[in-house]
Protein backbone atom coordinates (compact mmCIF):
# COMPACT_ATOMS: atom_id res chain seq x y z
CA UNK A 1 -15.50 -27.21 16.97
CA UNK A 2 -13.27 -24.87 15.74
CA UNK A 3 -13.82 -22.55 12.41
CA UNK A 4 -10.72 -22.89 10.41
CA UNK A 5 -12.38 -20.44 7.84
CA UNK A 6 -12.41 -17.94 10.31
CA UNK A 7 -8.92 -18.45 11.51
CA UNK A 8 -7.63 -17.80 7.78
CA UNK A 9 -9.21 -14.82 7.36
CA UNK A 10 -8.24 -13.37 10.35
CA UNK A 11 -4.50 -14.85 9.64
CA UNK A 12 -5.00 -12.88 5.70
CA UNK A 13 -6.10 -9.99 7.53
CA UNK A 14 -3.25 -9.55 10.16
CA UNK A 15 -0.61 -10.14 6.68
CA UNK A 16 -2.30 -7.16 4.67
CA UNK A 17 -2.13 -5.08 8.37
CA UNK A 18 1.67 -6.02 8.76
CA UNK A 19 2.68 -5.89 4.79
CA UNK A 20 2.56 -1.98 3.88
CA UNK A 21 3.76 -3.18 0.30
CA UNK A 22 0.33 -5.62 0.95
CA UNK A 23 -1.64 -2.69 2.07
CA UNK A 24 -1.07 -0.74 -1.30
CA UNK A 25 -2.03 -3.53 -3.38
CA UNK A 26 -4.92 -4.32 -1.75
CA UNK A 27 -6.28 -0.21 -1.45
CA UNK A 28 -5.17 -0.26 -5.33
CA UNK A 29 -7.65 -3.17 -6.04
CA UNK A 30 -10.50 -1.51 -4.13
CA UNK A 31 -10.05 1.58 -5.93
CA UNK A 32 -10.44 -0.28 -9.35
CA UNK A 33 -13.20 -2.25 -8.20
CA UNK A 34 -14.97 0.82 -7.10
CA UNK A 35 -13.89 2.64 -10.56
CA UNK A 36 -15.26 -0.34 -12.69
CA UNK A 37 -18.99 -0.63 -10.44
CA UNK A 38 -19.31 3.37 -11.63
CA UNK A 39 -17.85 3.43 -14.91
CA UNK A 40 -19.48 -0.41 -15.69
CA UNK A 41 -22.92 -0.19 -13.47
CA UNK A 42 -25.15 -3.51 -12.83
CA UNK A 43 -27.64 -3.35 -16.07
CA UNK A 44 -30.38 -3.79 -13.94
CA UNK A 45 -30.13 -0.16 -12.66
CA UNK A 46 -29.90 0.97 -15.81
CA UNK A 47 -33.08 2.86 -16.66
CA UNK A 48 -35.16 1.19 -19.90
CA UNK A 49 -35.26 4.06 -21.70
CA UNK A 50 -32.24 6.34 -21.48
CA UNK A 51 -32.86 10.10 -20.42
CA UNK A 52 -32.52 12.79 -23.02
CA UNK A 53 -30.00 15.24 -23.68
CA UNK A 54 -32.80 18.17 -22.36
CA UNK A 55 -33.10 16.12 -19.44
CA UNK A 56 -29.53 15.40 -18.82
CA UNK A 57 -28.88 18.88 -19.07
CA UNK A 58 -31.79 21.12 -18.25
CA UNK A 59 -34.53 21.53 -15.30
CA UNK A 60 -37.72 21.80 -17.13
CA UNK A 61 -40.34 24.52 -16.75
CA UNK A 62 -43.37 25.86 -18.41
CA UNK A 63 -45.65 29.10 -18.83
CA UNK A 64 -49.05 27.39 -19.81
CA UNK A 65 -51.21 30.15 -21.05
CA UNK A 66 -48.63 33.00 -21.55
CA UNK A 67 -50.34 36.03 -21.66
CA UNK A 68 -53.13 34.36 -24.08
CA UNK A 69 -55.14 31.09 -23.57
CA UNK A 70 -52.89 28.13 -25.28
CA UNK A 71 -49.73 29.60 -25.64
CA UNK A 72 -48.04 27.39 -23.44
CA UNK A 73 -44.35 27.91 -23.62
CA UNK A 74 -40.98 26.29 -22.14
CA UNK A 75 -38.19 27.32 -20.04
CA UNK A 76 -35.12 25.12 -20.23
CA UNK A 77 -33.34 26.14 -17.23
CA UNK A 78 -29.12 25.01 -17.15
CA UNK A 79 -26.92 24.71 -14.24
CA UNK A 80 -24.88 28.20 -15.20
CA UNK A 81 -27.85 29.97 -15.38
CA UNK A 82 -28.77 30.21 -18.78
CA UNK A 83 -32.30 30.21 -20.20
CA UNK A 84 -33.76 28.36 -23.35
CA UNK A 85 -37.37 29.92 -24.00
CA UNK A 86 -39.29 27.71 -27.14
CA UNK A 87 -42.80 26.42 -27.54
CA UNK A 88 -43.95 24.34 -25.24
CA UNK A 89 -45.61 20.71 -27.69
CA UNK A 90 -49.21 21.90 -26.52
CA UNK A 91 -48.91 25.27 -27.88
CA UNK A 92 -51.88 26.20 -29.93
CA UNK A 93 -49.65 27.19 -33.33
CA UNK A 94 -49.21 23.48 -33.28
CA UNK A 95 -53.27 22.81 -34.13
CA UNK A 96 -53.93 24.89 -36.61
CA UNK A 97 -54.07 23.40 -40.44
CA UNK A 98 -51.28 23.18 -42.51
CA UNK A 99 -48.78 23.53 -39.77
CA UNK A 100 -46.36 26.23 -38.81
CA UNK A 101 -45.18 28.25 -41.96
CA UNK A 102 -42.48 31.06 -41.02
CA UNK A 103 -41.09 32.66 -38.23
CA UNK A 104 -40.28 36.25 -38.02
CA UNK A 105 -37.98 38.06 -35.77
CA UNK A 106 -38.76 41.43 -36.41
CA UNK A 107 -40.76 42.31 -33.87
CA UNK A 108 -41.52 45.59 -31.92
CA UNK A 109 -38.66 48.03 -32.67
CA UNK A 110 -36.16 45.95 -33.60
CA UNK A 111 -34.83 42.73 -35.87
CA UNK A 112 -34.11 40.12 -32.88
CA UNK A 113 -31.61 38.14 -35.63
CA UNK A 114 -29.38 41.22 -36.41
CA UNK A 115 -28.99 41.52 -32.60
CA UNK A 116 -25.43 40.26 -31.90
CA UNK A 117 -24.04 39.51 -28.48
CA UNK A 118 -19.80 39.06 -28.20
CA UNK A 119 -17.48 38.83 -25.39
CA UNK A 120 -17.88 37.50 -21.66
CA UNK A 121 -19.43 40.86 -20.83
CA UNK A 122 -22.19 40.27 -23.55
CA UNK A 123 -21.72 42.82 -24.94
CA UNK A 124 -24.99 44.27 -27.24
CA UNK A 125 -27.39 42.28 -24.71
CA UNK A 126 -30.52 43.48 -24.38
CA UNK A 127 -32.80 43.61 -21.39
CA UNK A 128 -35.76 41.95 -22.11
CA UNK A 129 -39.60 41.39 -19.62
CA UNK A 130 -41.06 38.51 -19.47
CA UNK A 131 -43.74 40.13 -22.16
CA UNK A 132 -41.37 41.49 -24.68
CA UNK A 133 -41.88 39.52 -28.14
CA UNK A 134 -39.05 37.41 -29.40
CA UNK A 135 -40.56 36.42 -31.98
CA UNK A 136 -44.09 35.65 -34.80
CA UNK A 137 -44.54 32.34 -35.51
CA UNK A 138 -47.43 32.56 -38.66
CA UNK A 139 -49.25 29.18 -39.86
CA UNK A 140 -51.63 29.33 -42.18
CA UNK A 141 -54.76 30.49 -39.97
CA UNK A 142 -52.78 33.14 -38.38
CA UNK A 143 -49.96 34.25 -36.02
CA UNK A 144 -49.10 34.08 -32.43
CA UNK A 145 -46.18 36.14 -30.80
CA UNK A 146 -43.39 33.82 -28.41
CA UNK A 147 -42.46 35.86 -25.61
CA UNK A 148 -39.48 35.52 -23.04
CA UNK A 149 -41.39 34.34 -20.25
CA UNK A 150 -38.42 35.58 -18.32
CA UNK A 151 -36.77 38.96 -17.32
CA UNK A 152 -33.10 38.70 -18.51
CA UNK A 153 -30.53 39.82 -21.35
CA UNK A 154 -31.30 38.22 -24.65
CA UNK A 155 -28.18 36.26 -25.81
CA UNK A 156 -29.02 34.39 -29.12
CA UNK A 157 -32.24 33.98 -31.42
CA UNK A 158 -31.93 31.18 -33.05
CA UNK A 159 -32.14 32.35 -37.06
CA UNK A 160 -32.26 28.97 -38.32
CA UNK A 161 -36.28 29.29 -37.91
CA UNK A 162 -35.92 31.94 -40.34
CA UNK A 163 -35.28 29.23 -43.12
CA UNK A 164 -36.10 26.07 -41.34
CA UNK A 165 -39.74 26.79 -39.57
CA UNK A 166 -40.12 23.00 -39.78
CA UNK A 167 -37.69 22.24 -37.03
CA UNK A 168 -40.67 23.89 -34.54
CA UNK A 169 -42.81 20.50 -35.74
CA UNK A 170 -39.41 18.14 -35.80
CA UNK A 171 -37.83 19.23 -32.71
CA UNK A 172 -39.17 22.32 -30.67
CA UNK A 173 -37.44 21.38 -27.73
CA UNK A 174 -33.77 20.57 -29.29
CA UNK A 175 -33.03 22.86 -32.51
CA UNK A 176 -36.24 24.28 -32.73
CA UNK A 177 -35.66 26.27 -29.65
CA UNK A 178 -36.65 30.18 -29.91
CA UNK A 179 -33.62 31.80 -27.55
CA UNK A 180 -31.56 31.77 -24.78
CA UNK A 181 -31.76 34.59 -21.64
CA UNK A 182 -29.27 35.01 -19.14
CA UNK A 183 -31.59 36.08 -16.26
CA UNK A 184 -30.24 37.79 -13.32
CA UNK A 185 -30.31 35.25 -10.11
CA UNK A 186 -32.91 37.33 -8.28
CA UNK A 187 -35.37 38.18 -11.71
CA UNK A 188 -34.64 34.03 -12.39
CA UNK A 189 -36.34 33.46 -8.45
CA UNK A 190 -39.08 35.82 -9.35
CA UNK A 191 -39.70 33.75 -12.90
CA UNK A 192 -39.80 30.79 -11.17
CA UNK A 193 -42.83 31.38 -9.24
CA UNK A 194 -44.89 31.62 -12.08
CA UNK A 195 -43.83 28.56 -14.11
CA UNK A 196 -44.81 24.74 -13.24
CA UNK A 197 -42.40 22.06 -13.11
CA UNK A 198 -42.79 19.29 -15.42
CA UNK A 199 -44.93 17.27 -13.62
CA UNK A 200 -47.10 20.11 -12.60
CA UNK A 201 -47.13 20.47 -16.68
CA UNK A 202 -48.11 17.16 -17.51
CA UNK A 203 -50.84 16.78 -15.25
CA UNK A 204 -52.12 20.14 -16.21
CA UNK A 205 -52.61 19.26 -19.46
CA UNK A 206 -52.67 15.42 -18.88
CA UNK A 207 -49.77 14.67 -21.59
């Protein structure tokens, strides 16, 4: 028996092949479908909880135990290279009572606030180690130094912590961050070996 089905497919497909004005149309309409499945994707892919701008944007990394027991920091690593150094949520400033209380950027030999970087050169960059202070965060039991975890130029403190210490208990890892560092490619390899990713992070510490 015969498959007329077949026949009219095969009698649709030999138009479109013989119609270029038919072949347009019909490389138009896949086009558009295949625009609207990635601009309009099948809700069941969808994740249930949407990722984060930090994840969207950044590679996480962290420095558990920076120089001193519990003063776990993170690296917020971007695409073009730039670095966003802040405390990491297990960092031991975050236990003590009463909470953080001020932030200081004088540190060492200079004000790290009054430090101003302009141009594409980045110009007024400093060079920093992956020891130098960047900052004192103080609480009410004491202090505890954030340090760049990375070797690179310093770009930007950010001074609202000056004023607004509270954004290191609201949001540490959005605009409570500490500063960004351009590292160099090679000093940004080096780095790398000595932070964990984020899993590696989480199962350390089991948050």
């Amino acid at each position: 028996m015969k498959d007329n089905s077949v026949d009219d497919t095969d009698k649709l497909d030999s138009s479109v092949q013989n119609n270029p004005t038919r072949q347009r149309q019909q490389h138009k309409e896949d086009e558009e479908d295949g625009l609207q499945r990635l601009l309009l994707p099948d809700a069941r892919d969808l994740p249930l909880i949407p990722p984060s701008a930090v994840e969207s944007n950044f590679v996480s990394y962290f420095a558990p135990d920076f120089i001193k027991p519990g003063h776990d920091q993170y690296v917020y690593r971007h695409a073009n290279g730039l670095c966003v150094i802040g405390l990491a949520p297990t960092h031991v400033a975050f236990k003590d009572s009463g909470g953080i209380t001020a932030v200081d950027f004088n540190v060492g030999r200079s004000d790290r606030s009054v430090i101003k970087v302009t141009g594409k050169r980045k110009k007024n960059a400093q060079q920093f180690e992956p020891n130098t202070a960047l900052c004192k965060v103080c609480t009410n039991d004491g202090s505890y130094i954030v340090r760049c975890c990375v070797k690179g130029s310093l770009l930007e403190v950010n001074d609202r912590l000056i004023k607004l210490p509270g954004l290191l208990h609201s949001s540490a890892d959005r605009e409570g961050y500490v500063a960004i560092i351009m590292p160099k490619p090679a000093d940004w390899l080096k780095a790398k070996g000595l932070l964990l990713g984020l899993e590696a992070y989480k199962k350390l510490r089991d948050c």
